[in-house]
C-alpha atoms as a PDB file:
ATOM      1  CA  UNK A   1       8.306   4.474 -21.022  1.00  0.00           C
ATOM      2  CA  UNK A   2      12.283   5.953 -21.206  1.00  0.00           C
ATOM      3  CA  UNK A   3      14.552   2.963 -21.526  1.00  0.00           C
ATOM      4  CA  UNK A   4      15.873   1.785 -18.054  1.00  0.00           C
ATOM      5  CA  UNK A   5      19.505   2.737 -17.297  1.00  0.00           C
ATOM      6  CA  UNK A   6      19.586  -0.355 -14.944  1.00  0.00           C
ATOM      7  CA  UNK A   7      17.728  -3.675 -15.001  1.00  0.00           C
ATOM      8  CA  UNK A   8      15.821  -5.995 -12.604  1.00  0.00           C
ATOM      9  CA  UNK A   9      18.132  -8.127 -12.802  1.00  0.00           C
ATOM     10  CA  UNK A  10      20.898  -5.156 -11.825  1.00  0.00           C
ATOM     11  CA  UNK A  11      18.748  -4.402  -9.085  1.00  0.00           C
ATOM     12  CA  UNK A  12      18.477  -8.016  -7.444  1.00  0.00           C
ATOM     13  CA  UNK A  13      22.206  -8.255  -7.628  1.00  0.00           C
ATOM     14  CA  UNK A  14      22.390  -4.831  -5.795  1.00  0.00           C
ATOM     15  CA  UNK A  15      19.810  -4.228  -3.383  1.00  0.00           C
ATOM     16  CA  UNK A  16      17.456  -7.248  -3.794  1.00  0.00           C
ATOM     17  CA  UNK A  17      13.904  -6.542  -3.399  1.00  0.00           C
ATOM     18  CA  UNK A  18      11.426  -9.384  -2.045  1.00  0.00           C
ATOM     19  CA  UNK A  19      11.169 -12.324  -4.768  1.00  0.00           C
ATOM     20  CA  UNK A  20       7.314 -12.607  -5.015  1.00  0.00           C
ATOM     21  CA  UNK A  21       6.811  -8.625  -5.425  1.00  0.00           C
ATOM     22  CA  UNK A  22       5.756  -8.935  -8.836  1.00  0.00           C
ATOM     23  CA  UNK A  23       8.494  -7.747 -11.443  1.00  0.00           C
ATOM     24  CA  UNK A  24       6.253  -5.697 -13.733  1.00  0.00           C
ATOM     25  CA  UNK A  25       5.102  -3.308 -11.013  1.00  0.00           C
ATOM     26  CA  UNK A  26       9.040  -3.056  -9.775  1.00  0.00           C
ATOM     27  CA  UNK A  27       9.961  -1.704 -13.381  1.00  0.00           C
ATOM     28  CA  UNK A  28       7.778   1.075 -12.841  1.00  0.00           C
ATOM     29  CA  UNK A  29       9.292   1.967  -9.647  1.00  0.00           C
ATOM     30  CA  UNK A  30      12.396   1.833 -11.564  1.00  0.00           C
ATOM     31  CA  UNK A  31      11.171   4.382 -14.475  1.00  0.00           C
ATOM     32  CA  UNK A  32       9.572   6.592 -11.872  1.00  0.00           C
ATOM     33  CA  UNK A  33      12.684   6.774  -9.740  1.00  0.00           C
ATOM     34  CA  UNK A  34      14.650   7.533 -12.714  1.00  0.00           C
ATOM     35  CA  UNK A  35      12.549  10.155 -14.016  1.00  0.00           C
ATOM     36  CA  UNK A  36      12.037  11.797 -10.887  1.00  0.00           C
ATOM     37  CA  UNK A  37      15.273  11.014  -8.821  1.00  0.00           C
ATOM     38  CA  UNK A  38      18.140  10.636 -11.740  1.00  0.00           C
ATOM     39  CA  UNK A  39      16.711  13.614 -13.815  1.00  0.00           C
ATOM     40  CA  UNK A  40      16.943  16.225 -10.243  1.00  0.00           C
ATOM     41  CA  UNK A  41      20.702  15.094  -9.967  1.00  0.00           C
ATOM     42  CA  UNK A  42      21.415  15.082 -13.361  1.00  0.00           C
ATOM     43  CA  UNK A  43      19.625  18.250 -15.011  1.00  0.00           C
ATOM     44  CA  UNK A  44      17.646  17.524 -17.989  1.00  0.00           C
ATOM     45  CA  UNK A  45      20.041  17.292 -20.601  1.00  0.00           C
ATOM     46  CA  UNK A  46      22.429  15.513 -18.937  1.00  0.00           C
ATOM     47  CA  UNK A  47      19.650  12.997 -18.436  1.00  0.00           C
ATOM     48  CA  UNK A  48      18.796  13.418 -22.127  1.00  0.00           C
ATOM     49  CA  UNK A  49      22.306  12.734 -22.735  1.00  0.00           C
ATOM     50  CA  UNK A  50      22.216   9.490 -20.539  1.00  0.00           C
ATOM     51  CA  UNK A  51      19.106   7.781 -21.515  1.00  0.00           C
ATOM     52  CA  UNK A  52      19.446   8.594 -24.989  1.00  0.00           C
ATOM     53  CA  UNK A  53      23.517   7.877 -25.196  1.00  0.00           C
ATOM     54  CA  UNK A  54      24.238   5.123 -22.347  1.00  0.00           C
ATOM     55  CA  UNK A  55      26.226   2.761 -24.520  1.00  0.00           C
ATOM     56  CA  UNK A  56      28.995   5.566 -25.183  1.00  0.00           C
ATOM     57  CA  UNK A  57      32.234   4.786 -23.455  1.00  0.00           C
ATOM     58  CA  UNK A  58      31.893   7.684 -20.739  1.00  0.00           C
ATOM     59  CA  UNK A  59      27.820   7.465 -19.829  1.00  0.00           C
ATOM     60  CA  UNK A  60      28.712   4.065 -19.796  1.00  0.00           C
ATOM     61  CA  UNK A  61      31.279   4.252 -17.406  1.00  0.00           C
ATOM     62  CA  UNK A  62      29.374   6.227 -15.293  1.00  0.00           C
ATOM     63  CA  UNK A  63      26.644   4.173 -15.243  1.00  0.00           C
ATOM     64  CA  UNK A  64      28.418   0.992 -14.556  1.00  0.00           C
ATOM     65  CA  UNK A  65      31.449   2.155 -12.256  1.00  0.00           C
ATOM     66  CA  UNK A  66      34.941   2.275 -12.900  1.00  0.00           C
ATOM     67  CA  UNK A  67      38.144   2.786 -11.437  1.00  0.00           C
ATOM     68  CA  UNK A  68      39.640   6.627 -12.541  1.00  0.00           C
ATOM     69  CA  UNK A  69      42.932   8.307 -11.237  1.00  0.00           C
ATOM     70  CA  UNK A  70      43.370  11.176 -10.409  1.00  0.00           C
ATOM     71  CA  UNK A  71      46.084  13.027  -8.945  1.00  0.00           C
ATOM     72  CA  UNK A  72      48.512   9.758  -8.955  1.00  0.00           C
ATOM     73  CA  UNK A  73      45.964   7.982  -7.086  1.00  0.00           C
ATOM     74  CA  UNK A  74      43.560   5.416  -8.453  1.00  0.00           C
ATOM     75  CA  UNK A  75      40.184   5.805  -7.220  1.00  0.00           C
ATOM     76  CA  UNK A  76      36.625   3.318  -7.872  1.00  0.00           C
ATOM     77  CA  UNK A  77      33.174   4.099  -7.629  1.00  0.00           C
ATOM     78  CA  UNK A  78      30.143   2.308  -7.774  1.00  0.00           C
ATOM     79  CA  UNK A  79      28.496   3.843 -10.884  1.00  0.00           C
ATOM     80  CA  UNK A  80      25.038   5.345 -11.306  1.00  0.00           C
ATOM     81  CA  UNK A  81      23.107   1.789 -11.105  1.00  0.00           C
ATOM     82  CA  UNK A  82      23.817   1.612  -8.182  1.00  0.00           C
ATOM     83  CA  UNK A  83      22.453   5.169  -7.336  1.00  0.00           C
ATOM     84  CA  UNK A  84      19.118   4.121  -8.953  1.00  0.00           C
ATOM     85  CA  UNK A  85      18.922   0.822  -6.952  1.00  0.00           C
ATOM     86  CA  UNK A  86      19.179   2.342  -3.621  1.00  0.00           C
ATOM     87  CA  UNK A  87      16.846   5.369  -5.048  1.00  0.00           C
ATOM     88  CA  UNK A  88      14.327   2.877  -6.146  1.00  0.00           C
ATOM     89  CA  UNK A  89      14.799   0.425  -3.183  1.00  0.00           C
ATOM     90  CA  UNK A  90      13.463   3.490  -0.799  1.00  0.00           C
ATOM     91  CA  UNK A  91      10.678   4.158  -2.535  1.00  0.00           C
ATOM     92  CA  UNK A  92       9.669   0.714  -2.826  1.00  0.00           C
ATOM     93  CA  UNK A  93      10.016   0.590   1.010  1.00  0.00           C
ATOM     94  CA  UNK A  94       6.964   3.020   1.138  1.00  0.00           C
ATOM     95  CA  UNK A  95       5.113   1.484  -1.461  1.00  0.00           C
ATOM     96  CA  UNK A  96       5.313  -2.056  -1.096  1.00  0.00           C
ATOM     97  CA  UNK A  97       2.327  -2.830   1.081  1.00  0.00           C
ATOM     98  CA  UNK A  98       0.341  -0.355  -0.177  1.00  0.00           C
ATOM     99  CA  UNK A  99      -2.361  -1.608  -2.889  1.00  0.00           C
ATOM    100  CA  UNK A 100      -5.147   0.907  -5.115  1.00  0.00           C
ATOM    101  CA  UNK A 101      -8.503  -0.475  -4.572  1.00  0.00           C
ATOM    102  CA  UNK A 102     -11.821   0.645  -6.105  1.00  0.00           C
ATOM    103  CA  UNK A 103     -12.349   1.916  -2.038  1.00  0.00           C
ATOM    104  CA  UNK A 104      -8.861   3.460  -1.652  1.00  0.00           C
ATOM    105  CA  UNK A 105      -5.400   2.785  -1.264  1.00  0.00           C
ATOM    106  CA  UNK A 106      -4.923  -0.051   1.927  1.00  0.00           C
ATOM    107  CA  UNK A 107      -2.226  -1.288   3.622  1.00  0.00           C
ATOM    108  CA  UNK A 108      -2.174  -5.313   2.630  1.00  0.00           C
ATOM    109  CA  UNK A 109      -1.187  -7.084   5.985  1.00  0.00           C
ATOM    110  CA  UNK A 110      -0.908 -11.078   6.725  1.00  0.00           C
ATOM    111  CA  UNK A 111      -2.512 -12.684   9.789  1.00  0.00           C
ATOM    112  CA  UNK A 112       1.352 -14.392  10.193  1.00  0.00           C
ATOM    113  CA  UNK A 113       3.374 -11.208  10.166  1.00  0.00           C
ATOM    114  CA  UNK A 114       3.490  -7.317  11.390  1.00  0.00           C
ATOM    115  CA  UNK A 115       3.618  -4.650   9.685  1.00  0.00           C
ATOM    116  CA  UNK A 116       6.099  -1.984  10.414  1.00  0.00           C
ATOM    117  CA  UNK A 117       5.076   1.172  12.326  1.00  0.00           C
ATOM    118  CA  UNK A 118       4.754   4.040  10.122  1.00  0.00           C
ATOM    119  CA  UNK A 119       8.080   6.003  11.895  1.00  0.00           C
ATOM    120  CA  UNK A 120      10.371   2.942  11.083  1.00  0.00           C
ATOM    121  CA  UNK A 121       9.373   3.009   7.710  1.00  0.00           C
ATOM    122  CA  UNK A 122      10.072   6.555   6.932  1.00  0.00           C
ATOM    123  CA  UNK A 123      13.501   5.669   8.545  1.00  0.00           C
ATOM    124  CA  UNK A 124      14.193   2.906   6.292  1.00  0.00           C
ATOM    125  CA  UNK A 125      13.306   5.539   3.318  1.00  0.00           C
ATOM    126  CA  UNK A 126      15.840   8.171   4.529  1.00  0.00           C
ATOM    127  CA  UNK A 127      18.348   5.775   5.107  1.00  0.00           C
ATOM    128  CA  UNK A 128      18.377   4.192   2.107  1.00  0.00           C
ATOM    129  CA  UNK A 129      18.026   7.587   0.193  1.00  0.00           C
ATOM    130  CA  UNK A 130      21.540   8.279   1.938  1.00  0.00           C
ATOM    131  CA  UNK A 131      23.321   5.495   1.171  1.00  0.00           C
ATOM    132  CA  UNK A 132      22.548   6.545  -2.749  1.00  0.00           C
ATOM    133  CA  UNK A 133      23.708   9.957  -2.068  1.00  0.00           C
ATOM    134  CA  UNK A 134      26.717   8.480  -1.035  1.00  0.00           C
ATOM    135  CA  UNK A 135      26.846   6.485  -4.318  1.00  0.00           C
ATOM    136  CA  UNK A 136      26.174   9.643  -6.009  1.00  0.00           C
ATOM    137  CA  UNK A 137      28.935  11.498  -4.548  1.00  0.00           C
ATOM    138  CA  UNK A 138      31.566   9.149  -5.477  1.00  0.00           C
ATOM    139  CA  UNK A 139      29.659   9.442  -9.220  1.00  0.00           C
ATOM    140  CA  UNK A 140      29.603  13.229  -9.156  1.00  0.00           C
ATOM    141  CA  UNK A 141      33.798  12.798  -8.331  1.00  0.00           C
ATOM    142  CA  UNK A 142      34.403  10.719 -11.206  1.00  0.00           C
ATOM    143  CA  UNK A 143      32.006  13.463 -13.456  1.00  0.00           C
ATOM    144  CA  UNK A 144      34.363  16.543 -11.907  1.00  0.00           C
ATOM    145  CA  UNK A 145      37.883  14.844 -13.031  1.00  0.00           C
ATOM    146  CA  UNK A 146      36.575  13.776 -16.748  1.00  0.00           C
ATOM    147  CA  UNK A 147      34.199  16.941 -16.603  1.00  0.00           C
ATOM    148  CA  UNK A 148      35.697  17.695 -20.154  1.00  0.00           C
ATOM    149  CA  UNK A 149      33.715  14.149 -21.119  1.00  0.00           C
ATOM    150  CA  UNK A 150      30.213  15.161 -19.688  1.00  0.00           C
ATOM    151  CA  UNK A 151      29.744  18.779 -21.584  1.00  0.00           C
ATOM    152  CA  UNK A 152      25.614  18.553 -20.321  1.00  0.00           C
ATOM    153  CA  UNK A 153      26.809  18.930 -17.151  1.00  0.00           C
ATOM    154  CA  UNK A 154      27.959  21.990 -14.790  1.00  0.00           C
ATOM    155  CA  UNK A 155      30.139  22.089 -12.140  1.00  0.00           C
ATOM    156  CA  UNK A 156      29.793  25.142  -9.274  1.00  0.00           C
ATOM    157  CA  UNK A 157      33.802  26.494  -9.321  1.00  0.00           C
ATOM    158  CA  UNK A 158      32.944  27.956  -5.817  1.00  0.00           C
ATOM    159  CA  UNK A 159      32.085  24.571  -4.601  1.00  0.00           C
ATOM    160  CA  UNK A 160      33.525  21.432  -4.674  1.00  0.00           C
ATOM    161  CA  UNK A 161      29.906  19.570  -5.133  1.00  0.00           C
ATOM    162  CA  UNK A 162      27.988  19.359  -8.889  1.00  0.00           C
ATOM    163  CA  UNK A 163      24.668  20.533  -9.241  1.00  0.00           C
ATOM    164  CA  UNK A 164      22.638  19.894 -12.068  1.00  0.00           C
ATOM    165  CA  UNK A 165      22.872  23.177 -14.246  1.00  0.00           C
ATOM    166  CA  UNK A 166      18.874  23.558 -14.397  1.00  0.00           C
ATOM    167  CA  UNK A 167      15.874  23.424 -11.869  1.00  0.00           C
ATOM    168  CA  UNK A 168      18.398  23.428  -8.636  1.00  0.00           C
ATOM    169  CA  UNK A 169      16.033  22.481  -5.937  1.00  0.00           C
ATOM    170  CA  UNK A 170      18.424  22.474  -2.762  1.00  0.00           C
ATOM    171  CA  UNK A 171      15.647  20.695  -0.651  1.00  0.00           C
ATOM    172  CA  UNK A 172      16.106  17.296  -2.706  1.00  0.00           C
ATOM    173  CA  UNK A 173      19.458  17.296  -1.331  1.00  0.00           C
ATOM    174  CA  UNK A 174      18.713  17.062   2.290  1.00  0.00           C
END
């Protein structure tokens, strides 16, 4: 298992998930959404760089927000945890419910509650993968004015947006 950038105990504080959903199974959310999610935004060596490097001053930074200026103005972001909490809080939104049996994967429903319909779950997924975009944009503007501190990373100097500088895959984006 890569060592988690963030903790379950980062991830109550910022986007709580439901108390009795049992911890160990969360943690693997959180490895698979960093893994898959962190690694397409970052490029793999800048995710080498983070996982293997996250206690030096700048990944740390990043990770945990900061406050940067820029241009005589003083700007703050939320950091990358909090990128990885709302990446791992949508996929736990599809998952949640769903439980591996010897017959198949089911749906586990109580006889005092309703389950969402399928449509407003897939909502709840998209939103929630847009609010960490956001997050990740404010990230990706801190990564663009110390870019000299991140050399695993590339910027585009046609654009004015990062991408990571292997396995571009514009459909993760929208």
């Amino acid at each position: 298992m890569a060592d988690l950038l963030w903790t379950y105990a980062n991830q109550q504080t910022i986007k709580p998930i439901a108390a009795n959903f049992p911890q160990p199974k969360f943690e693997q959310i959180m490895e698979e959404t960093q893994v898959e999610d962190l690694q397409k935004l970052l490029g793999f060596e800048f995710y080498q760089d983070i996982i293997q490097n996250s206690a030096n001053t700048w990944n740390a930074a990043l990770l945990a927000g900061d406050t940067y200026a820029y241009s005589s103005v003083t700007y703050y972001f939320k950091g990358l945890k909090y990128v990885l909490a709302y990446f791992a809080y949508a996929r736990y939104v599809k998952i949640s419910a769903i439980k591996d049996t010897y017959g198949g994967f089911v749906n586990k429903q109580f006889e005092q509650s309703r389950r969402i319909n399928n449509g407003d779950e897939a909502n709840l997924h998209k939103d929630f993968r847009k609010i960490a975009f956001k997050y990740w944009e404010e990230c990706q503007k801190f990564i663009n004015v110390n870019s000299s501190e991140f050399p695993y990373y590339y910027a585009d100097p046609l654009s004015s947006r990062c991408w990571p500088s292997d396995n571009y895959n514009k459909s993760f984006y929208i």
